[in-house]
N, C-alpha and C. Protein backbone atom coordinates (compact mmCIF):
# COMPACT_ATOMS: atom_id res chain seq x y z
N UNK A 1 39.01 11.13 50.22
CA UNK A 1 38.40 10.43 51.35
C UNK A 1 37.31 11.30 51.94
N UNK A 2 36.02 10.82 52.54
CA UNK A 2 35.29 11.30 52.70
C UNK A 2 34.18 10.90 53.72
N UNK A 3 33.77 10.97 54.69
CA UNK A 3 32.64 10.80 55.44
C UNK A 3 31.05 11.09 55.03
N UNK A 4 29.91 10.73 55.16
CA UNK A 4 28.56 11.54 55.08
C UNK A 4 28.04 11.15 55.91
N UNK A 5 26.90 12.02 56.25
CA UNK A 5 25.91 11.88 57.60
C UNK A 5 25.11 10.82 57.19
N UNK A 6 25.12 10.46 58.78
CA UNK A 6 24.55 9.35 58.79
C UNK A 6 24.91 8.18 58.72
N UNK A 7 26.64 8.22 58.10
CA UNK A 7 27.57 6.77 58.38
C UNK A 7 27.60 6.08 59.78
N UNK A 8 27.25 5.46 59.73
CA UNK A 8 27.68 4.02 60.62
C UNK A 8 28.76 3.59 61.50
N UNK A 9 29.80 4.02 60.82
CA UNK A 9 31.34 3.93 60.74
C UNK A 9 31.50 4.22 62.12
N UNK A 10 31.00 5.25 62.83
CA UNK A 10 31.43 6.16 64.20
C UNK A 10 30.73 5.13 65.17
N UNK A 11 29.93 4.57 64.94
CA UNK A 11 28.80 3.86 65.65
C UNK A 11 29.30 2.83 66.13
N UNK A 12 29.98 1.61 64.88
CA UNK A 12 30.00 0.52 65.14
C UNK A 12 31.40 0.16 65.54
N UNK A 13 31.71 -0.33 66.44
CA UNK A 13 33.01 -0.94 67.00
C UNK A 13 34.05 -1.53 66.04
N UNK A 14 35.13 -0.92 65.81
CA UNK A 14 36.41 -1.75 65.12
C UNK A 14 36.20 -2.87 64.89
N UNK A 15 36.17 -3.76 65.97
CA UNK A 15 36.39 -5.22 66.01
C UNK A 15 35.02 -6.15 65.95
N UNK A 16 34.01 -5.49 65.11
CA UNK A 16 32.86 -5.68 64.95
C UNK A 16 32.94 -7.34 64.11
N UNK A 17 32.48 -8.29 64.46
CA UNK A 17 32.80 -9.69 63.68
C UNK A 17 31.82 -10.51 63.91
N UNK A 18 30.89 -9.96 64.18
CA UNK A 18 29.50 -11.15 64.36
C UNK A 18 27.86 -9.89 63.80
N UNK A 19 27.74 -10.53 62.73
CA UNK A 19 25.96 -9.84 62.41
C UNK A 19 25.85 -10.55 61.04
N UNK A 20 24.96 -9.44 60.26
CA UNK A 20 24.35 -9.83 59.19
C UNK A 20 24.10 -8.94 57.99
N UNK A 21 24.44 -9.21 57.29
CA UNK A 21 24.42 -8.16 55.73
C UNK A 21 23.32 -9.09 54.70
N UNK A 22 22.28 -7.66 54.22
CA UNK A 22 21.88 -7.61 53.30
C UNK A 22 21.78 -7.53 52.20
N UNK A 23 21.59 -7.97 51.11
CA UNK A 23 22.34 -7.65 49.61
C UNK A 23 21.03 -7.57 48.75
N UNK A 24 21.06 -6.49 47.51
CA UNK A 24 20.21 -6.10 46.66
C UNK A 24 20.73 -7.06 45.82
N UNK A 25 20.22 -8.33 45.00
CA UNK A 25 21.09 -8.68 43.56
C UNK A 25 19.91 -8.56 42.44
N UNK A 26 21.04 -7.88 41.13
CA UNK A 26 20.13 -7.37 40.21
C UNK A 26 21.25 -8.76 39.05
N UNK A 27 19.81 -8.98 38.13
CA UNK A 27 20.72 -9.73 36.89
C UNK A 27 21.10 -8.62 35.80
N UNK A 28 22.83 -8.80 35.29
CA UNK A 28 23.00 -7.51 34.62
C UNK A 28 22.92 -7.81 33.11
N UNK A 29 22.87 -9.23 32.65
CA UNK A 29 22.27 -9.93 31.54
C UNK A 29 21.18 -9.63 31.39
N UNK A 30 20.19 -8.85 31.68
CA UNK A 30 18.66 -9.06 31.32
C UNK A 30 18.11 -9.69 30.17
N UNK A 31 19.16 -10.27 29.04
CA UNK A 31 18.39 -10.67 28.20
C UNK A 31 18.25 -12.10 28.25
N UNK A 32 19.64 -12.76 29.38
CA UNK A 32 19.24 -14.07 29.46
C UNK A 32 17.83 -14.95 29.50
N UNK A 33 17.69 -15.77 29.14
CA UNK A 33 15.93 -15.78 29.19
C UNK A 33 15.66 -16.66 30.56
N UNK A 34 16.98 -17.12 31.49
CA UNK A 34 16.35 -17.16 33.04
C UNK A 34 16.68 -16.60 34.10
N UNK A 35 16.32 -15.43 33.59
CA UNK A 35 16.63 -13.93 34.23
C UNK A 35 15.58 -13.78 35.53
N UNK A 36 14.06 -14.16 35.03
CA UNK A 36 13.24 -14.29 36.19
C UNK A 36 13.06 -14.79 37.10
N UNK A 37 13.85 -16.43 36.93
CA UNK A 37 14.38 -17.35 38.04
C UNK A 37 15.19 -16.84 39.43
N UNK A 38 16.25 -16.04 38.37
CA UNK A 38 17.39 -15.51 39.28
C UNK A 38 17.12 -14.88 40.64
N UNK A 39 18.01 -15.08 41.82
CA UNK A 39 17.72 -14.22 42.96
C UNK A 39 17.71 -13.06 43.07
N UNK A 40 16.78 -12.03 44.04
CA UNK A 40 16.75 -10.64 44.13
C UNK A 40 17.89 -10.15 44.96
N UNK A 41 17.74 -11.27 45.85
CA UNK A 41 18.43 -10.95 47.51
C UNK A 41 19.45 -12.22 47.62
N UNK A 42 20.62 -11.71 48.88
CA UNK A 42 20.97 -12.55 49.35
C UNK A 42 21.65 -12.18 50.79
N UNK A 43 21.33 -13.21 51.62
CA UNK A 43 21.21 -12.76 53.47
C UNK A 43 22.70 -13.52 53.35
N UNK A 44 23.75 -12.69 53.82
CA UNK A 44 25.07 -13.24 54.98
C UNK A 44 25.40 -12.77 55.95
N UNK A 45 25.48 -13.55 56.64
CA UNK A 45 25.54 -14.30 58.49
C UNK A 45 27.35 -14.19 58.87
N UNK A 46 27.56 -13.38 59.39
CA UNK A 46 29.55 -14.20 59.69
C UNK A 46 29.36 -13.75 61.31
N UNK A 47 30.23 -14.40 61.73
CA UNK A 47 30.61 -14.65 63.41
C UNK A 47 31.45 -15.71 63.08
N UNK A 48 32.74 -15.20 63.88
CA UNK A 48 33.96 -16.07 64.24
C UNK A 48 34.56 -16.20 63.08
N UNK A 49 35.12 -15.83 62.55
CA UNK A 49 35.46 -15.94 61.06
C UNK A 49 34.65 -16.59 60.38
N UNK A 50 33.69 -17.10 60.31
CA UNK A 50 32.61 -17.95 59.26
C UNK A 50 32.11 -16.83 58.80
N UNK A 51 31.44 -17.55 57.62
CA UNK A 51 30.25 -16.63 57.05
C UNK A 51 29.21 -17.75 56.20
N UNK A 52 27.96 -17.33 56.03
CA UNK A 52 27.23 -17.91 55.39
C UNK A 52 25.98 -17.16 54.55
N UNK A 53 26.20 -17.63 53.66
CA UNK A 53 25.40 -16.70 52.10
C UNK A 53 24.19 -17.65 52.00
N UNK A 54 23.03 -16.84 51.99
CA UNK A 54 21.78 -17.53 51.39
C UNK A 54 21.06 -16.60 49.85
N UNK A 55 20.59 -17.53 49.10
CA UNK A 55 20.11 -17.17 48.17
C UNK A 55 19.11 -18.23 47.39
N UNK A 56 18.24 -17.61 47.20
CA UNK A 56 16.93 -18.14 47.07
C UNK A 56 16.24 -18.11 45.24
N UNK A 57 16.46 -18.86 44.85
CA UNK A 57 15.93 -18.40 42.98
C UNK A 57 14.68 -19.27 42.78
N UNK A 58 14.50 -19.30 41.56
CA UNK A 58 13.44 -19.46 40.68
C UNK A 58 12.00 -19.99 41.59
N UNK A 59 11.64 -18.62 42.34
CA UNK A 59 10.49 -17.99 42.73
C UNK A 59 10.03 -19.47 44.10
N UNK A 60 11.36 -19.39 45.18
CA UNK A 60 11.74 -20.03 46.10
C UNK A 60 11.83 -21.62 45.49
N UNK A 61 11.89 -22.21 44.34
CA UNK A 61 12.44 -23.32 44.47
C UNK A 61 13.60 -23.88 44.15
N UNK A 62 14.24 -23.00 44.48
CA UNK A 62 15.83 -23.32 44.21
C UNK A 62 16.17 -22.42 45.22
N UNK A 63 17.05 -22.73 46.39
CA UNK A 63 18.06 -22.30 47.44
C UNK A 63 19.11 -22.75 47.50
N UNK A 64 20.50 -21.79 47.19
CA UNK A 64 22.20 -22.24 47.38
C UNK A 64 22.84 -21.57 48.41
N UNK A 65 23.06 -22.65 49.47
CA UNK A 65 23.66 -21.56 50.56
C UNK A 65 25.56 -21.90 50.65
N UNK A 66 25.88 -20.96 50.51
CA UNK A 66 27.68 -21.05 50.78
C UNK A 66 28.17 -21.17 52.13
N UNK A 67 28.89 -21.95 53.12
CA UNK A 67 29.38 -21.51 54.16
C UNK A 67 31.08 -21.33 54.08
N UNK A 68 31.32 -20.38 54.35
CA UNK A 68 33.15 -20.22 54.23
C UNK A 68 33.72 -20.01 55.19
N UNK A 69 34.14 -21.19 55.74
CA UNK A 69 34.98 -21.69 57.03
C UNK A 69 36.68 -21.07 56.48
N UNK A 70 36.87 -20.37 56.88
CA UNK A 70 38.18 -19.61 56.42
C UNK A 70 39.26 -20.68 57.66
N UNK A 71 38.70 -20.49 58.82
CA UNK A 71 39.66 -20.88 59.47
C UNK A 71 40.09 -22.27 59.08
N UNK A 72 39.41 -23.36 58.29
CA UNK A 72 39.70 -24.92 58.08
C UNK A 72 40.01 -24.60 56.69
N UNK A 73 40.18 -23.50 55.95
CA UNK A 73 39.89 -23.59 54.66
C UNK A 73 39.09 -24.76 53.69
N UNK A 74 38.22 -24.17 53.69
CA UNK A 74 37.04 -25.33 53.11
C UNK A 74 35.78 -24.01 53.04
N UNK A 75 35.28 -24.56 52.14
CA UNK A 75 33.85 -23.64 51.28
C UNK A 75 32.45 -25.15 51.55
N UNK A 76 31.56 -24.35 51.87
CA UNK A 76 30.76 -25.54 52.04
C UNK A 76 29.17 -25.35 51.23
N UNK A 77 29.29 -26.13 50.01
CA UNK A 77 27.60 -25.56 49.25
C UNK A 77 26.82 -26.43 49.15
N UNK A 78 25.76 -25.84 49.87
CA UNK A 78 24.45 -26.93 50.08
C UNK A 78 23.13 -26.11 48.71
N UNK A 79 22.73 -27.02 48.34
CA UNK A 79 21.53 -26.76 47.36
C UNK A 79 20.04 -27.69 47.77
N UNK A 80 19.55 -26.92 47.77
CA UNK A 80 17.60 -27.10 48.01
C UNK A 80 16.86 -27.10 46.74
N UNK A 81 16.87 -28.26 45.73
CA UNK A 81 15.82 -27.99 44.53
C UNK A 81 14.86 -28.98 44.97
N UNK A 82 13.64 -28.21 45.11
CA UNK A 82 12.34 -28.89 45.26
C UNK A 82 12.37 -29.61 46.70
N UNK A 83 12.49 -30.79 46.64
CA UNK A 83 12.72 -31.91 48.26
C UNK A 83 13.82 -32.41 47.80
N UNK A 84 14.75 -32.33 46.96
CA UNK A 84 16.23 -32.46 46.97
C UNK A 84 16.63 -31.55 47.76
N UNK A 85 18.00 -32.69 49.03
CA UNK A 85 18.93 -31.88 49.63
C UNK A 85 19.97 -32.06 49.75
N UNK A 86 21.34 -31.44 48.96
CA UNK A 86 22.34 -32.07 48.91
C UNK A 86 23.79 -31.38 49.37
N UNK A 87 24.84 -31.62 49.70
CA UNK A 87 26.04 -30.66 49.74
C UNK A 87 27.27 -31.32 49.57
N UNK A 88 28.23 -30.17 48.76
CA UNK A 88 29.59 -30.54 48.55
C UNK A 88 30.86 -29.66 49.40
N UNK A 89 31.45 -30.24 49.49
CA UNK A 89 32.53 -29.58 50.46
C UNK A 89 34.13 -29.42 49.38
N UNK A 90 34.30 -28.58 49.35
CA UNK A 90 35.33 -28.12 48.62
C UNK A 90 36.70 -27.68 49.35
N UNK A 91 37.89 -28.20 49.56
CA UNK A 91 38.82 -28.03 50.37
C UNK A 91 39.55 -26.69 49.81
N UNK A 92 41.30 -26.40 49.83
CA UNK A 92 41.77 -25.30 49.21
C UNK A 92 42.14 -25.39 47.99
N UNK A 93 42.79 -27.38 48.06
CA UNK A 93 42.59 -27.60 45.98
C UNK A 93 41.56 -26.95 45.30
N UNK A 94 40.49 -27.86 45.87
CA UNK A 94 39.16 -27.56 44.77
C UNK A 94 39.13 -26.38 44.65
N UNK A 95 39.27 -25.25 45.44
CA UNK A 95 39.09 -23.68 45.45
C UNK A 95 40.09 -23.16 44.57
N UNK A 96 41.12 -23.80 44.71
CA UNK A 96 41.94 -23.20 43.59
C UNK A 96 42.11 -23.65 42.51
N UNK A 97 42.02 -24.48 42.15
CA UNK A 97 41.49 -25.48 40.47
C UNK A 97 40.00 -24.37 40.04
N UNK A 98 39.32 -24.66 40.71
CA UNK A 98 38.18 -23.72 40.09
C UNK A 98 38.47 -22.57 39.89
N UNK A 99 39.18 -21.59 40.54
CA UNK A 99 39.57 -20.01 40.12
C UNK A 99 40.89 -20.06 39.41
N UNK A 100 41.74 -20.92 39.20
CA UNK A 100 42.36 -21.04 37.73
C UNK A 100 41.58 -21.15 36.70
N UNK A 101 40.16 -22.00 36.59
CA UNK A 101 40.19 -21.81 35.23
C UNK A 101 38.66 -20.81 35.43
N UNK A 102 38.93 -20.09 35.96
CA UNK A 102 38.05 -18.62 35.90
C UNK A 102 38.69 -17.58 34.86
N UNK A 103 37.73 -16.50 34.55
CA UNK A 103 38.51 -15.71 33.88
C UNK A 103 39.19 -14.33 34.78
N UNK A 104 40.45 -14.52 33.84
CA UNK A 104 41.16 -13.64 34.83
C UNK A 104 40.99 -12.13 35.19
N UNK A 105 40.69 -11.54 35.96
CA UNK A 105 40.32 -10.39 36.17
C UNK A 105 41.63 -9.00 37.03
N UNK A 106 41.74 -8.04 36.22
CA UNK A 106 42.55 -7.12 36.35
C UNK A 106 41.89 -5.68 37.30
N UNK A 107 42.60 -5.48 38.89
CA UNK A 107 42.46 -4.60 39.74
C UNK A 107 43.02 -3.17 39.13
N UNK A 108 42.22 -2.46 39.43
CA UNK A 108 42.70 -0.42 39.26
C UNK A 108 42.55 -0.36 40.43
N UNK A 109 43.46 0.48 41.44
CA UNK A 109 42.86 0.62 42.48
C UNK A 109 42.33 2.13 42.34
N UNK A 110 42.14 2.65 43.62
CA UNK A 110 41.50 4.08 43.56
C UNK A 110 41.44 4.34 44.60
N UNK A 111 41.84 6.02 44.89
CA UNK A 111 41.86 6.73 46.06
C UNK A 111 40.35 6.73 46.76
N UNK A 112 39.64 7.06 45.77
CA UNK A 112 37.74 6.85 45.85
C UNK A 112 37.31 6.25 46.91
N UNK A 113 36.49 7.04 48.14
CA UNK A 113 35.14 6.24 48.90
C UNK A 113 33.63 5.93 48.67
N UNK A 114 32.97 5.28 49.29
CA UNK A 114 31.54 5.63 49.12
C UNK A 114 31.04 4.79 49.97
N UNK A 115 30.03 5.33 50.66
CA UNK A 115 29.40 5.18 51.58
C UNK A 115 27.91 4.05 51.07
N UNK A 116 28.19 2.74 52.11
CA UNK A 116 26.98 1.85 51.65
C UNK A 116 26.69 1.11 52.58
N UNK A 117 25.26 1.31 52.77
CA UNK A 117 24.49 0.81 53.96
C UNK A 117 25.56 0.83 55.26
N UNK A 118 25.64 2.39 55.43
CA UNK A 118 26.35 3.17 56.28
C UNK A 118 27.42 2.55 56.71
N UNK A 119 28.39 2.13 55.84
CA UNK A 119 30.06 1.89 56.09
C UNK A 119 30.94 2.52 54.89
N UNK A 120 31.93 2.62 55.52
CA UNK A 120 33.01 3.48 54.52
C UNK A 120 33.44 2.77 53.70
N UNK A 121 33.53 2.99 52.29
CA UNK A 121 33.75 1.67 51.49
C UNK A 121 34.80 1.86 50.99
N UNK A 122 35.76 1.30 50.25
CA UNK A 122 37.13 2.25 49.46
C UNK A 122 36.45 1.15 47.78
N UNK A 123 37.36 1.86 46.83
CA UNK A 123 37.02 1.65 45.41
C UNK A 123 37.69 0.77 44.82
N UNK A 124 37.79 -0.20 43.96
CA UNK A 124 38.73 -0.77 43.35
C UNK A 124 37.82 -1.03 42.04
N UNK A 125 38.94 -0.70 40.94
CA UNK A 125 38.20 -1.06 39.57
C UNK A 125 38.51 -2.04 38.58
N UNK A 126 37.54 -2.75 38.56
CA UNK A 126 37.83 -4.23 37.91
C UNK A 126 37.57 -4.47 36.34
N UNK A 127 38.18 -4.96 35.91
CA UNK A 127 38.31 -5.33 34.35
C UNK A 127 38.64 -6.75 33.83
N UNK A 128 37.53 -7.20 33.02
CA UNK A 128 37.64 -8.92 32.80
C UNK A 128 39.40 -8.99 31.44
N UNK A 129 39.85 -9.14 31.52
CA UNK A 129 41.20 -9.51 30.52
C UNK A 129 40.75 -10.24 29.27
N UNK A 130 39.33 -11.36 29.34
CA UNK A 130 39.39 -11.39 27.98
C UNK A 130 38.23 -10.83 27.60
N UNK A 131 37.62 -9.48 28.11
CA UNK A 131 36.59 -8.35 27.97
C UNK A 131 35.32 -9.27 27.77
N UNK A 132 34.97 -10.45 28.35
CA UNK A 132 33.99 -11.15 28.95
C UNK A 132 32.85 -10.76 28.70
N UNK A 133 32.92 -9.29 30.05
CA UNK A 133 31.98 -8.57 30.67
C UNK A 133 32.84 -7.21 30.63
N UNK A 134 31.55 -6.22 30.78
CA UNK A 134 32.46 -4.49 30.53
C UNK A 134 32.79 -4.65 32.02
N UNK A 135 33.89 -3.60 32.36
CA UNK A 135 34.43 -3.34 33.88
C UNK A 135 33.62 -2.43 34.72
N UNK A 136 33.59 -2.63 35.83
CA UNK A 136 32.97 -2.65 37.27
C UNK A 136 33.52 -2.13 38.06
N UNK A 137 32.95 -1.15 39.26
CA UNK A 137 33.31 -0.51 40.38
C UNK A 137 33.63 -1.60 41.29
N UNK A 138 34.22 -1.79 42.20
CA UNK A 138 34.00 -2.67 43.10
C UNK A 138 34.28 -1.75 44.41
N UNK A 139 33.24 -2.30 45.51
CA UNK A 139 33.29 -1.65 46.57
C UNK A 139 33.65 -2.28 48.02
N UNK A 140 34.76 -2.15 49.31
CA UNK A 140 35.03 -3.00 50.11
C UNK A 140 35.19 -2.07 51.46
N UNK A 141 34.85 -2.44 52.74
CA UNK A 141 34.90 -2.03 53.58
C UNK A 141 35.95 -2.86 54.43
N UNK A 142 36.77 -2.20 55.28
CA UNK A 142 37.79 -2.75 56.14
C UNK A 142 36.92 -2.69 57.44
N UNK A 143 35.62 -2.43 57.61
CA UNK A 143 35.14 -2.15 59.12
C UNK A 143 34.14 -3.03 59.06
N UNK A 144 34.46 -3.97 58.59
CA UNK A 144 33.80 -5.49 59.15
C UNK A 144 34.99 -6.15 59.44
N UNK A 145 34.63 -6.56 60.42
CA UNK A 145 36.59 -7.84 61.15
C UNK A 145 35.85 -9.03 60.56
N UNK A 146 36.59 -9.78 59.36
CA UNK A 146 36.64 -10.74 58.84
C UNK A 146 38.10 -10.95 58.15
N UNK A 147 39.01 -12.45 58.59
CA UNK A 147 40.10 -12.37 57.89
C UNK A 147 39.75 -13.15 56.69
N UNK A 148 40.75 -12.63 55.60
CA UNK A 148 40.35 -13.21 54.35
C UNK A 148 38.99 -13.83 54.12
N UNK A 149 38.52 -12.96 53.88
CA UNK A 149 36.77 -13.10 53.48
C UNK A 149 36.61 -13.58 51.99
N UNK A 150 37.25 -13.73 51.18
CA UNK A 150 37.07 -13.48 49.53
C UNK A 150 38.35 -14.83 49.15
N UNK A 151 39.13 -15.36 50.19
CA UNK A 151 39.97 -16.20 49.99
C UNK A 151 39.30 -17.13 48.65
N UNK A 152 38.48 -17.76 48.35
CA UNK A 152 37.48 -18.95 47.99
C UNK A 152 36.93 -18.25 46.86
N UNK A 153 36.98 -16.84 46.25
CA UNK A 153 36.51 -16.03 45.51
C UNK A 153 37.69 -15.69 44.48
N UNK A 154 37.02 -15.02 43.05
CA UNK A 154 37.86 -14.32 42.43
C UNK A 154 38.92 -12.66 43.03
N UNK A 155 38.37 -12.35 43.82
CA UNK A 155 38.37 -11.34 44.55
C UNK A 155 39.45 -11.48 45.75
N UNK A 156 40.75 -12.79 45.35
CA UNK A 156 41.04 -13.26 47.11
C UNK A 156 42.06 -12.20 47.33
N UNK A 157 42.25 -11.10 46.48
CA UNK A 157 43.58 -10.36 46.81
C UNK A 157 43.09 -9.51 47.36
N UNK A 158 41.75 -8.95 47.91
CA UNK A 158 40.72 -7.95 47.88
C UNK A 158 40.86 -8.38 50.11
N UNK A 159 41.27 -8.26 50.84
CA UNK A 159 41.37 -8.06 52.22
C UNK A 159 40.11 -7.20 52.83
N UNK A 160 38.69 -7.38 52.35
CA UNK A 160 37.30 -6.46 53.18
C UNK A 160 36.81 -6.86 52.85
N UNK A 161 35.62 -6.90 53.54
CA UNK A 161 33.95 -6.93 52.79
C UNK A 161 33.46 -6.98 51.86
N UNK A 162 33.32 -7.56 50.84
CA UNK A 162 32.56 -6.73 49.34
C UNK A 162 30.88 -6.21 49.99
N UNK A 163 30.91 -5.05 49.57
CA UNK A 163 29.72 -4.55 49.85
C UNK A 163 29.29 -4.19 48.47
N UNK A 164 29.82 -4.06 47.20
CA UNK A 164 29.06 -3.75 46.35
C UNK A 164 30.61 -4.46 44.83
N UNK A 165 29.57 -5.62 43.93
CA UNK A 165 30.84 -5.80 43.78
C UNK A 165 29.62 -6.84 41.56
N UNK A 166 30.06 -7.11 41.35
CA UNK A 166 29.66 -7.92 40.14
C UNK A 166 30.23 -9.15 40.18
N UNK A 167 29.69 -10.42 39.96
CA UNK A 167 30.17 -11.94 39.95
C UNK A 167 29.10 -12.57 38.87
N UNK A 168 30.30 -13.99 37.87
CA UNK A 168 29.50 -14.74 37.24
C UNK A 168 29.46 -16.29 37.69
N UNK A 169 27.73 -16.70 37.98
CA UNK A 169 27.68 -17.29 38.68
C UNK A 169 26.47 -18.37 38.33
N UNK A 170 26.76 -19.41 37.70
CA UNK A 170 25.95 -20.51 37.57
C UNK A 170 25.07 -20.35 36.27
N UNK A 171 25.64 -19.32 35.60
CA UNK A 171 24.55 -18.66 34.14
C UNK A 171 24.48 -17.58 34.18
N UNK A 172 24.42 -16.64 35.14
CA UNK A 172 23.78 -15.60 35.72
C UNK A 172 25.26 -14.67 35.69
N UNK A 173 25.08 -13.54 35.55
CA UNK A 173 26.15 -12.48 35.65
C UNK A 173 24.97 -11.08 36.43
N UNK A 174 25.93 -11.42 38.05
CA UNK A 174 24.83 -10.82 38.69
C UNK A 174 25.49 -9.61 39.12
N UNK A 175 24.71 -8.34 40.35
CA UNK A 175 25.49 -7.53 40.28
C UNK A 175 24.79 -7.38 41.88
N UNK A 176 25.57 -7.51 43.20
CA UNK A 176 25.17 -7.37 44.42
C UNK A 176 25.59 -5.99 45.13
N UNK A 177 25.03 -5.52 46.06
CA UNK A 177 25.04 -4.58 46.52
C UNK A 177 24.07 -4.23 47.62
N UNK A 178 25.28 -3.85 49.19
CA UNK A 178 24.68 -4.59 50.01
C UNK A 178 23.42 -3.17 50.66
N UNK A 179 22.36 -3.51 51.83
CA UNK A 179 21.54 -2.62 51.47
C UNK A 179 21.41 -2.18 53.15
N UNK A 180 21.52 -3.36 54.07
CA UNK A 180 21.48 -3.22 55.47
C UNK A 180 22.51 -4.07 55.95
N UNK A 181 23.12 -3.48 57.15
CA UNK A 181 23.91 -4.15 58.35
C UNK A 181 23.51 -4.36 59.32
N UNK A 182 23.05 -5.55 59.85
CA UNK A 182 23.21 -5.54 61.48
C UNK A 182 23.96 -6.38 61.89
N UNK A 183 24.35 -5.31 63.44
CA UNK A 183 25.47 -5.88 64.59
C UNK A 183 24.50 -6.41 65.85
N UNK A 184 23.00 -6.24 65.46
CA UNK A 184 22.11 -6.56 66.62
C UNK A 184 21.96 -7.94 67.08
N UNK A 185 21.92 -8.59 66.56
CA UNK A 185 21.67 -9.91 66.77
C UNK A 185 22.72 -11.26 67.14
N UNK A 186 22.57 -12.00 68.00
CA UNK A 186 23.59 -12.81 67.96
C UNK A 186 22.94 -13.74 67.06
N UNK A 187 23.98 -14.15 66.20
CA UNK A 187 23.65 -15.65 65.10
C UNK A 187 24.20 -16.86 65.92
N UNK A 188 23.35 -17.84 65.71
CA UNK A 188 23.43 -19.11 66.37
C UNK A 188 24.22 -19.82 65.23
N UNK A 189 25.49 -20.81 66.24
CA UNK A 189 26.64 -21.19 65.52
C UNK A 189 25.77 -22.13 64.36
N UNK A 190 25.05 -22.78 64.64
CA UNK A 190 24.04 -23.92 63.85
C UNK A 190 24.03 -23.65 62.34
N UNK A 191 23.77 -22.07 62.47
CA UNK A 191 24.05 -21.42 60.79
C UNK A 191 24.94 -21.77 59.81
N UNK A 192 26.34 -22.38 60.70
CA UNK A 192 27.55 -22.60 59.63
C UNK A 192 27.25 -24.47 59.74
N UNK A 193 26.38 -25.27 60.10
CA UNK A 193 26.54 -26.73 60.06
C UNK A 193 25.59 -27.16 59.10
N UNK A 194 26.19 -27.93 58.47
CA UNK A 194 25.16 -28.64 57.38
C UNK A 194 24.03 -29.68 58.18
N UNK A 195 22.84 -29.36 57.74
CA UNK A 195 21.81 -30.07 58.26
C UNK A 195 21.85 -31.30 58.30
N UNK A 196 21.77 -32.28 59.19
CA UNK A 196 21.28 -33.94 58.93
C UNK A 196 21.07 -34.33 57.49
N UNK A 197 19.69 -33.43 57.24
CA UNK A 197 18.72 -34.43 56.00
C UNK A 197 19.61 -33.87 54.73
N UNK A 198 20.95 -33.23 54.42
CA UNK A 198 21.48 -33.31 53.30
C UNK A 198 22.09 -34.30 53.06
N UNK A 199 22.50 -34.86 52.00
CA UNK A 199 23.43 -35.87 51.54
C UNK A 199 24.30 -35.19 50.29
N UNK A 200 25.38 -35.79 50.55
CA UNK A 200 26.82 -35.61 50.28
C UNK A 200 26.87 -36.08 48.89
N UNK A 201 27.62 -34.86 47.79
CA UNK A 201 27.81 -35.37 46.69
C UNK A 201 28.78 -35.28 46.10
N UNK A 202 29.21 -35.27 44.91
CA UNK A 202 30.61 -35.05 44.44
C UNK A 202 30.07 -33.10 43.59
N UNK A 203 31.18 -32.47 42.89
CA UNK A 203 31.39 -31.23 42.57
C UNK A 203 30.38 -31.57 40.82
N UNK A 204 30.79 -32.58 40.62
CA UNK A 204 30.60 -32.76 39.53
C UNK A 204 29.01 -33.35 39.33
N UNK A 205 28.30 -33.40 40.52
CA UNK A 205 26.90 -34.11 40.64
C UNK A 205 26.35 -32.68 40.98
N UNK A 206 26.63 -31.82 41.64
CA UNK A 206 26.30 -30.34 42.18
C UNK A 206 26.26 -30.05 40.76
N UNK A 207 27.24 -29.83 40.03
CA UNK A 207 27.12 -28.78 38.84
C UNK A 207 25.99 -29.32 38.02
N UNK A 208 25.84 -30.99 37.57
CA UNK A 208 24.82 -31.33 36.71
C UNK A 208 23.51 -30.80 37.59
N UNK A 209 23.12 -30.46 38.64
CA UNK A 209 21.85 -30.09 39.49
C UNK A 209 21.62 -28.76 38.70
N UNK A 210 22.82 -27.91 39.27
CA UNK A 210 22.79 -26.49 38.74
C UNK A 210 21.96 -26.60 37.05
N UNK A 211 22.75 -27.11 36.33
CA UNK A 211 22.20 -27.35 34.60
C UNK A 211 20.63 -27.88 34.46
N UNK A 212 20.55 -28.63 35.81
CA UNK A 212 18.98 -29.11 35.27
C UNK A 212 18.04 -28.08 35.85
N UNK A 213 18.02 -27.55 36.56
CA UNK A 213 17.65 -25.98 37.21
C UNK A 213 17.30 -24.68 36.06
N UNK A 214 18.64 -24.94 35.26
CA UNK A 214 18.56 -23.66 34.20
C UNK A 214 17.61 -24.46 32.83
């Protein structure tokens, strides 16, 4: 266990539960050939147990934003292709039908810290079971107050933050890692409500969007 100058950790309040994280995303496929589409970045927002993920691809015309209402259990994904605007709402079935037939992934844990975008992170090491993808550091901080953050994720046994972590996701096998925190700002609740001008689709009309995209 370990501290370095310049952590954060001392700074920011325990019960810290409202700001905004930054994320570096790199594609770790590079040879896929819509690798250039893929997002660089992705901005999440949490206050009050919510959170909300933005991510922006193929050179802003494609935007997928996640909202994860933990407290109603429900995942909420809205997609922006072109002047299409649409969203599906996924309850705790759908969340768990979909990560059954995910591939199953095996935790190492580890005594290991590391310090990212100045929070204390602890280690856990991940390994795909049917060797998919090679295995991955994964990195989580307990000093963000979020309960079950990863519930809706492969990751739901994982109780922190992912601040630095690998996911496969719509084609893409990406690799995030987060770069800034702020506790400065209040986020306006509006962030977690789906806009008016979307319309409502089924899971199975979302995914054919995703395919015509790639």
């Amino acid at each position: 266990m370990f501290a370095l100058p310049g952590c954060k950790q001392g700074l920011f309040k325990k019960h810290n539960s409202e700001g905004t994280i930054e994320y570096k995303v790199a594609v770790m496929d590079s040879n896929n050939p819509m690798a250039k589409f893929a997002p660089d970045k992705m901005l999440v927002k949490f206050k009050n147990n919510l959170s909300y993920a933005q991510l922006i691809a193929g050179m802003g015309l494609f935007e997928t934003d996640f909202v994860n209402d933990e407290p109603n259990h429900k995942i909420i994904q809205m997609v922006r292709l072109l002047n299409k605007k649409v969203f599906y709402i996924a309850d705790t079935n759908a969340v768990n039908k979909e990560l059954k037939a995910s591939p199953k992934l095996v935790f190492t844990p580890s005594s290991d810290t590391k310090v990212i975008a100045g929070f204390k992170c602890k280690k856990i090491g991940v390994a795909y079971a049917d060797n998919k993808f090679p295995p991955f550091d994964l990195y989580y901080t307990e000093d963000i107050k979020l309960d079950n953050p990863n519930w809706a994720t492969p990751f739901r046994d994982i109780n922190g933050v992912l601040m630095g972590y690998r996911i496969s996701r719509y084609g893409f096998y990406l690799e995030c890692t987060a770069t800034k925190v702020s506790m400065d700002d209040a986020i306006d609740d509006k962030q977690f409500q789906i806009p008016p001008e979307y319309k409502k689709i089924s899971k199975e009309q979302i995914d054919e969007l995703y395919k015509s995209f790639q």
